[in-house]
N, C-alpha and C. Protein backbone atom coordinates (compact mmCIF):
# COMPACT_ATOMS: atom_id res chain seq x y z
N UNK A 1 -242.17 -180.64 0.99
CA UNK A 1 -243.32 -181.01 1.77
C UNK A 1 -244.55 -180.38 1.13
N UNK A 2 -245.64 -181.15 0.83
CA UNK A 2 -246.90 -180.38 0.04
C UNK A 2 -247.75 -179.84 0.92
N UNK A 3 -248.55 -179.38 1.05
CA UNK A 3 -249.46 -178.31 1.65
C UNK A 3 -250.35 -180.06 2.22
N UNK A 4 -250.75 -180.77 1.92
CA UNK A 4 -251.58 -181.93 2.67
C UNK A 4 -250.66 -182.37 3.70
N UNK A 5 -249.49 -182.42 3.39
CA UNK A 5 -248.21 -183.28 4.70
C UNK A 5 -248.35 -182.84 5.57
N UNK A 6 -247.80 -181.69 5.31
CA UNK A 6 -248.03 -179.96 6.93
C UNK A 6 -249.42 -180.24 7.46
N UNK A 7 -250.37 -180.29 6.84
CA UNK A 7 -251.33 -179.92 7.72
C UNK A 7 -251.56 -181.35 8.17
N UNK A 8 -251.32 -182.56 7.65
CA UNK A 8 -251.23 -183.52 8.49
C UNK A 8 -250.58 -184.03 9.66
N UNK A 9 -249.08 -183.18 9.18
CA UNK A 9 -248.03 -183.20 10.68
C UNK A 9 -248.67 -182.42 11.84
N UNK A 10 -249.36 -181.23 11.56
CA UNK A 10 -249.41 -180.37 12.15
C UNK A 10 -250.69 -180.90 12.97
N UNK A 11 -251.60 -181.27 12.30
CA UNK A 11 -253.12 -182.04 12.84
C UNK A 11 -252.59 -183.10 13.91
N UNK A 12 -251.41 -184.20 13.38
CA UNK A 12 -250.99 -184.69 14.06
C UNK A 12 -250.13 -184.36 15.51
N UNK A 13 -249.71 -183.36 15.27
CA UNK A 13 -248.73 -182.66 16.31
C UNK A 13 -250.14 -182.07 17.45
N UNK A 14 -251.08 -181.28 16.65
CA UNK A 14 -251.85 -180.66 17.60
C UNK A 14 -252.63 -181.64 18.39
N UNK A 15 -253.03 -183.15 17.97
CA UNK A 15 -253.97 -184.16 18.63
C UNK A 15 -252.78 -184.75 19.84
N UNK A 16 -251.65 -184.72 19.15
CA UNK A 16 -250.57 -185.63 20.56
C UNK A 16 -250.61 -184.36 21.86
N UNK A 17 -250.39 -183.10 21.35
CA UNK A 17 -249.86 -182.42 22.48
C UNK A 17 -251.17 -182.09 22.96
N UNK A 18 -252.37 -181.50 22.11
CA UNK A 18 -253.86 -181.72 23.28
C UNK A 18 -253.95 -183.07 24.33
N UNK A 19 -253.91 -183.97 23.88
CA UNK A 19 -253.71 -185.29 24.41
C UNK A 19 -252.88 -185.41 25.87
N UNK A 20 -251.60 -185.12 25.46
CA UNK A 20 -250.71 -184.80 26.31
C UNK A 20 -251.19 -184.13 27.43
N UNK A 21 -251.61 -183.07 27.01
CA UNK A 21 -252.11 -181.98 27.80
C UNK A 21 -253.16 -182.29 28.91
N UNK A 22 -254.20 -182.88 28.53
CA UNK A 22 -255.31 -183.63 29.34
C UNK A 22 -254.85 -184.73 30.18
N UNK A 23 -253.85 -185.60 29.40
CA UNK A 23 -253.32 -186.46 30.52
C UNK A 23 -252.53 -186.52 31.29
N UNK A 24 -251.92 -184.94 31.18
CA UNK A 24 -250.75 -184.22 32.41
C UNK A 24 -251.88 -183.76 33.60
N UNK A 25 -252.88 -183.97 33.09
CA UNK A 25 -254.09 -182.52 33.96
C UNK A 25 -254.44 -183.92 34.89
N UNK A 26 -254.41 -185.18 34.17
CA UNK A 26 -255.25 -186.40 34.80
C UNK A 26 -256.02 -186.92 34.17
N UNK A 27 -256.16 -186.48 32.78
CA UNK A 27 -257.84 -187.24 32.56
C UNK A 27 -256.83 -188.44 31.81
N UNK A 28 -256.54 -189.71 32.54
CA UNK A 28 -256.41 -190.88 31.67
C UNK A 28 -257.26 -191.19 30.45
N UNK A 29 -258.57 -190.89 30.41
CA UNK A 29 -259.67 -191.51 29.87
C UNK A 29 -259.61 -191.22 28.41
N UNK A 30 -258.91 -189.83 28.42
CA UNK A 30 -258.35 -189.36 26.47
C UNK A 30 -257.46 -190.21 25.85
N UNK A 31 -257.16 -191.33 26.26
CA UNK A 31 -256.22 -192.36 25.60
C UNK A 31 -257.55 -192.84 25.09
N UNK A 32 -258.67 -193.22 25.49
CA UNK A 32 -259.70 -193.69 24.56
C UNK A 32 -260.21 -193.34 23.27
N UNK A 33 -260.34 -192.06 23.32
CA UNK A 33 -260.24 -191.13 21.69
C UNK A 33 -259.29 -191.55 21.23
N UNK A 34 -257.86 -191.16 21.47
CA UNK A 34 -256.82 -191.48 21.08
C UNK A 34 -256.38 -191.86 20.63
N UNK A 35 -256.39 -193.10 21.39
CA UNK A 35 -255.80 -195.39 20.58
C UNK A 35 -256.74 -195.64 20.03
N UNK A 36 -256.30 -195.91 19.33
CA UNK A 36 -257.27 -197.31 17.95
C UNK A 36 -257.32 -198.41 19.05
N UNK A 37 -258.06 -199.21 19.13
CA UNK A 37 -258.37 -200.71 19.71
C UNK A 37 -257.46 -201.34 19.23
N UNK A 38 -257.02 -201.57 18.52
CA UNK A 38 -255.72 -202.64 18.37
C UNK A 38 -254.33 -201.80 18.21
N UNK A 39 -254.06 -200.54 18.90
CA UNK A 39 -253.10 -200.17 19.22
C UNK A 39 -252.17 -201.19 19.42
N UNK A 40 -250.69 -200.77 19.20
CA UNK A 40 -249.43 -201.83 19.27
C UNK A 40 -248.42 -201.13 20.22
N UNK A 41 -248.24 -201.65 21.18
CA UNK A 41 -246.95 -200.53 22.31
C UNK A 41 -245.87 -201.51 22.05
N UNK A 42 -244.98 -200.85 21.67
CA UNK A 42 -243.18 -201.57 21.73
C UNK A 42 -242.27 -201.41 23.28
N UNK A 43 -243.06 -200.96 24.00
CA UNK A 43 -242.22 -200.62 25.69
C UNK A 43 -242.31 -202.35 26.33
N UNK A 44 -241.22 -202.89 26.74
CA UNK A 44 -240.82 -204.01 27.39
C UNK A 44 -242.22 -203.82 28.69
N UNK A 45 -242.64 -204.42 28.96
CA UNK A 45 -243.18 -204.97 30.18
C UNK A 45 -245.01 -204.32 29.86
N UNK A 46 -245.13 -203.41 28.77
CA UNK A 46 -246.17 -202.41 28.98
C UNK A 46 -247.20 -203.29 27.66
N UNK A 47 -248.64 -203.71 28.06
CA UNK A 47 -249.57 -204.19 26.72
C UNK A 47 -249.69 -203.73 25.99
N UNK A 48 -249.93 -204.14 24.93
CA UNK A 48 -250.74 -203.86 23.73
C UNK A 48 -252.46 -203.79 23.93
N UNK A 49 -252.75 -203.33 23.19
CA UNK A 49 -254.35 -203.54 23.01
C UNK A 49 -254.81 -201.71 23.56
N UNK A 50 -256.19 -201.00 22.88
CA UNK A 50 -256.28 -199.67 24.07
C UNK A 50 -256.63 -199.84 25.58
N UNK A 51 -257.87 -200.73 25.42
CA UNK A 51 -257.95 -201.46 26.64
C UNK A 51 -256.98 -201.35 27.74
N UNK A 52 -256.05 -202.75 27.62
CA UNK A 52 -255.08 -203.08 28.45
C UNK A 52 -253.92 -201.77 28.40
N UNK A 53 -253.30 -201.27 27.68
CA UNK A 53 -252.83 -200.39 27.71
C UNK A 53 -253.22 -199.06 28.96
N UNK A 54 -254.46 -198.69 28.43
CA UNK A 54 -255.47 -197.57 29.43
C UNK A 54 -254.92 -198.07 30.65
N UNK A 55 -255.64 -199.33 31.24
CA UNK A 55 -255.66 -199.86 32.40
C UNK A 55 -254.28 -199.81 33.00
N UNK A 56 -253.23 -200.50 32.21
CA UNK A 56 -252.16 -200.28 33.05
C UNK A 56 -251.31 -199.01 32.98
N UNK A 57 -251.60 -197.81 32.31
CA UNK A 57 -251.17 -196.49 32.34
C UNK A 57 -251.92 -195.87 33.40
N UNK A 58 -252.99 -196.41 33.95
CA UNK A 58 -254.09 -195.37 34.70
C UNK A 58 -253.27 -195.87 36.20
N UNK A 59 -252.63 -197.05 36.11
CA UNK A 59 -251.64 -197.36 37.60
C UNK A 59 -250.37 -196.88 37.68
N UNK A 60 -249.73 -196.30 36.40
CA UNK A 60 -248.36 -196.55 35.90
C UNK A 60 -247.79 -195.56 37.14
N UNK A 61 -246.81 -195.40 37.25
CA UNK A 61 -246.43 -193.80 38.25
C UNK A 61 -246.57 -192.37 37.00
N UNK A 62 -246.40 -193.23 36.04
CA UNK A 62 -246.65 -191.69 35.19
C UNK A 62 -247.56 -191.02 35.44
N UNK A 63 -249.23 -192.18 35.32
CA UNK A 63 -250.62 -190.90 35.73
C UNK A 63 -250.83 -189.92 37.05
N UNK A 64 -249.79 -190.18 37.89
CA UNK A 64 -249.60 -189.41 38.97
C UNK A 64 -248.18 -188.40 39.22
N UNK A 65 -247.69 -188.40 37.95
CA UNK A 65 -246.35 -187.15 37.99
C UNK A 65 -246.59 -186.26 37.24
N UNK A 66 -245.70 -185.14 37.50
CA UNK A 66 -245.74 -183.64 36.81
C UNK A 66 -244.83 -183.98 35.36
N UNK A 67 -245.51 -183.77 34.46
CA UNK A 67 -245.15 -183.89 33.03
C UNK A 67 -244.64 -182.74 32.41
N UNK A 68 -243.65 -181.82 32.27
CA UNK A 68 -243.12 -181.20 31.52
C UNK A 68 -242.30 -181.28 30.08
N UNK A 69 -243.19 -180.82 28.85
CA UNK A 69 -243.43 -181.02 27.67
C UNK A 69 -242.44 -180.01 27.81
N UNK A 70 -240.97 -180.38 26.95
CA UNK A 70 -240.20 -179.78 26.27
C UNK A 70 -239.93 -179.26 24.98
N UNK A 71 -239.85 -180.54 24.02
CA UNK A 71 -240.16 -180.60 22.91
C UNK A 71 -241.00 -181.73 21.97
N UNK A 72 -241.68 -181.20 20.89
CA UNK A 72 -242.29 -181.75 20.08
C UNK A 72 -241.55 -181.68 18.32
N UNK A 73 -241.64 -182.85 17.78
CA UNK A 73 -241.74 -183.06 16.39
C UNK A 73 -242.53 -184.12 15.94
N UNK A 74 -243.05 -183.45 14.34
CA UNK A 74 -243.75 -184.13 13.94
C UNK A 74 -243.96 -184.22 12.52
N UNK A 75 -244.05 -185.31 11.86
CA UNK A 75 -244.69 -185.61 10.37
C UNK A 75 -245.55 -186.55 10.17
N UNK A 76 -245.90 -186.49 9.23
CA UNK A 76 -246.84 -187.15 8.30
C UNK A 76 -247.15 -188.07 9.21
N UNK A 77 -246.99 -188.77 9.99
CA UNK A 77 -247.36 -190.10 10.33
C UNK A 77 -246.39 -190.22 11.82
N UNK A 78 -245.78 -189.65 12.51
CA UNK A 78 -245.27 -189.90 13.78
C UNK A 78 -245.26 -188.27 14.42
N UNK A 79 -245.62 -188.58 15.43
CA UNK A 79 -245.23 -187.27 16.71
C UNK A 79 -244.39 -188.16 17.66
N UNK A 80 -243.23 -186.73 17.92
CA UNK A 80 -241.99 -187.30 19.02
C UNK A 80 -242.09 -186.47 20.12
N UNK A 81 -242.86 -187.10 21.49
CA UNK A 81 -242.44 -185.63 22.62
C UNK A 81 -241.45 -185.81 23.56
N UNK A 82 -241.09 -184.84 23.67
CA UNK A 82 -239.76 -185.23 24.60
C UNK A 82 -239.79 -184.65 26.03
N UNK A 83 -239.97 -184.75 27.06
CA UNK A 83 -240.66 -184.10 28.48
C UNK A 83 -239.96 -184.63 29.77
N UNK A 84 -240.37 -184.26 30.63
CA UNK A 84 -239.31 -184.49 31.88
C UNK A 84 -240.59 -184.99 33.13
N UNK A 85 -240.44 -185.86 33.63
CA UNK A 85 -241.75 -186.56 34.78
C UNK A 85 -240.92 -186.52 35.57
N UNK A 86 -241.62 -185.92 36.63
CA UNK A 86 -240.85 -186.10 37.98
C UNK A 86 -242.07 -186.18 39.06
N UNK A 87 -241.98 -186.53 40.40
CA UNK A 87 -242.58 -187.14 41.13
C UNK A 87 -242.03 -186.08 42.89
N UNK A 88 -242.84 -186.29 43.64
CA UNK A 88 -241.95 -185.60 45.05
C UNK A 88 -240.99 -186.57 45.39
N UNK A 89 -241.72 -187.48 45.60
CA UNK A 89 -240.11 -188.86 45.81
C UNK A 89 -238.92 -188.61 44.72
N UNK A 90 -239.23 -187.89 43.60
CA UNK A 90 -237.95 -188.13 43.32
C UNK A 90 -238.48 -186.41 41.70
N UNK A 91 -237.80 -185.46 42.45
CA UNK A 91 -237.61 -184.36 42.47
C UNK A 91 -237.05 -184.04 40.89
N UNK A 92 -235.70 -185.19 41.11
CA UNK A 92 -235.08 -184.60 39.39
C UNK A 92 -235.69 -185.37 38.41
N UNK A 93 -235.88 -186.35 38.52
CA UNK A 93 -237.06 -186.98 37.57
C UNK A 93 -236.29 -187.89 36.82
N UNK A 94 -236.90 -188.11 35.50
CA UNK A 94 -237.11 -188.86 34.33
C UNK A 94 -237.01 -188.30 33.31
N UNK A 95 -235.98 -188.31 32.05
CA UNK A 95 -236.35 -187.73 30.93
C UNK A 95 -237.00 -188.84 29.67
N UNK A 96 -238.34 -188.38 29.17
CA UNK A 96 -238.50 -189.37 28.40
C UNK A 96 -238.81 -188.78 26.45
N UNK A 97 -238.90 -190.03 26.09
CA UNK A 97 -238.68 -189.42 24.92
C UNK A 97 -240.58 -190.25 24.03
N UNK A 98 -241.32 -190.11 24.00
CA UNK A 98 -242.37 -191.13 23.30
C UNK A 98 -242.62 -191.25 21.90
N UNK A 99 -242.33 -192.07 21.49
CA UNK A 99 -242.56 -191.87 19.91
C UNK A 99 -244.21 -192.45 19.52
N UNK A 100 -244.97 -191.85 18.74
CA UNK A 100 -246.35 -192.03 18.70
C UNK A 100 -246.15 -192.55 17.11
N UNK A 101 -247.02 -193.28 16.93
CA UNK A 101 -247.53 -193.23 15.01
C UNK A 101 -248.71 -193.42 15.06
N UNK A 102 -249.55 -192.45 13.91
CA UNK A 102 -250.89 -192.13 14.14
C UNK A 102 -250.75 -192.18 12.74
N UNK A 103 -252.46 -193.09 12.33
CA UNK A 103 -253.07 -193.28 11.01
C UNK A 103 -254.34 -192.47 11.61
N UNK A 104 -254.71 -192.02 10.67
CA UNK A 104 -256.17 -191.15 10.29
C UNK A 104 -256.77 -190.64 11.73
N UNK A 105 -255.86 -189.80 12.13
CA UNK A 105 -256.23 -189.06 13.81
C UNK A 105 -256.43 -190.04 14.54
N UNK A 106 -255.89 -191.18 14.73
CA UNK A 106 -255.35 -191.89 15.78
C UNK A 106 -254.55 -192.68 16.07
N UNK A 107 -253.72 -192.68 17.21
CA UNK A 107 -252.21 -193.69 17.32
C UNK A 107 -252.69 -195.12 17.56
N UNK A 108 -251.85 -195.60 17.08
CA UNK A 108 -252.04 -196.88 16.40
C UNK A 108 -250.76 -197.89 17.01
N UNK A 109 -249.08 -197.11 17.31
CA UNK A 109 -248.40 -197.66 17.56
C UNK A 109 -247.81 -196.12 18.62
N UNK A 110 -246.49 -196.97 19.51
CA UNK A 110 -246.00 -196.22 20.35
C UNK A 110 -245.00 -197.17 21.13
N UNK A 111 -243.76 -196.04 20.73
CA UNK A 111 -242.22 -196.68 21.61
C UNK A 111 -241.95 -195.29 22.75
N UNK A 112 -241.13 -195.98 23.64
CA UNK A 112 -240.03 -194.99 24.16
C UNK A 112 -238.75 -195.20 24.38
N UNK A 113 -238.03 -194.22 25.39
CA UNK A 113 -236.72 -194.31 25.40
C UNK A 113 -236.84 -193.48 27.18
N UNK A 114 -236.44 -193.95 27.86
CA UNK A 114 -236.90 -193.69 29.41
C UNK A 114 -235.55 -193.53 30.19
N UNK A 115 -234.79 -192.47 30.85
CA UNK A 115 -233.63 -192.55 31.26
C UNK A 115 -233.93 -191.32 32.87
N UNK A 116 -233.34 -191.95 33.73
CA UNK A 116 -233.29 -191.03 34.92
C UNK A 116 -232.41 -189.90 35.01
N UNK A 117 -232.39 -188.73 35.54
CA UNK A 117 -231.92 -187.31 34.62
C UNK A 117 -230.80 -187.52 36.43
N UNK A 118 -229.32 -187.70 35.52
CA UNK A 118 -228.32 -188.04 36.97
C UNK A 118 -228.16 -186.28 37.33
N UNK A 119 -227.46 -186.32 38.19
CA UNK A 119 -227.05 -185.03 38.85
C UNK A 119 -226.54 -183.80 37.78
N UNK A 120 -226.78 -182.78 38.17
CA UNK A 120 -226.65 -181.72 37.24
C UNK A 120 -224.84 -181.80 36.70
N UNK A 121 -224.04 -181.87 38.17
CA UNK A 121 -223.00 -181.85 37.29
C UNK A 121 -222.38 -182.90 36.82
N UNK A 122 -223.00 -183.96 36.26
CA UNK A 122 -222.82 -184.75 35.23
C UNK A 122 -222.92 -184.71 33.97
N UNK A 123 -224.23 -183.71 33.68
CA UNK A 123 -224.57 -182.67 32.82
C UNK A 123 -224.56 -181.49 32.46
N UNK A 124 -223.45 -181.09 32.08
CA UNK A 124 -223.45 -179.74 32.33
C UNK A 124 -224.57 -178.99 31.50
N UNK A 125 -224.69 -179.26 29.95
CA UNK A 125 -225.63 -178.67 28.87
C UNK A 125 -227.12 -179.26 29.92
N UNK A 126 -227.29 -179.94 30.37
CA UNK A 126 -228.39 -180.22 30.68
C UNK A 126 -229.02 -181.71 29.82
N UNK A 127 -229.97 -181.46 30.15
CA UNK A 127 -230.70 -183.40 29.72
C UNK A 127 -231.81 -183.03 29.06
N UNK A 128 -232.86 -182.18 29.99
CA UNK A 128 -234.31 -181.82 29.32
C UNK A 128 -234.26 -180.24 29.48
């Protein structure tokens, strides 16, 4: 890894989890810095565009749950966070996984992987 990669993973890593951070607090509105305008989302049912995207994240149940950031990775060109949303209606939550890809300090594309966290002793190691 050359000394430009790192500090690009790392630039990259530090803009997702600031990001993160503000939009656990509430501020939807940092997806605007964020997304490029022709952002691309791969999630079934969820738009494309920053626009449309914003709009329907600012309704989603996500902008209104407790976001716990577990883990992060990152290179050159993707940040992965992996975090646990949970809600009072529903206590044990969500484990999710978001995959970001970011060109020149901003994401551009974004998948996930979204699974409901079943009863503990189903899990014994745990989920998140």
């Amino acid at each position: 890894m050359t000394d430009s990669t790192h500090s690009r993973a790392e630039r990259n890593r530090r803009l997702v989890v600031d990001g993160f951070a503000q939009f656990a607090a509430g501020n939807t509105e940092i997806l605007r810095t964020l997304l490029r305008e022709d952002f691309v989302e791969h999630s079934p049912g969820n738009p494309s565009g920053r626009d449309a995207f914003i709009e329907f994240v600012a309704t989603a149940p996500v902008a209104n749950a407790r976001l716990e950031l577990r883990r992060v990775v990152a290179d050159d060109e993707h940040v992965v966070v992996h975090y646990r949303m949970t809600t009072p209606a529903d206590e044990r939550g969500t484990a999710v996984v978001d995959i970001w890809r970011l060109v020149d300090d901003r994401i551009v594309e974004h998948w996930d992987v979204v699974q409901p966290v079943p009863d503990s002793a189903q899990i014994p190691n745990g989920m998140v």
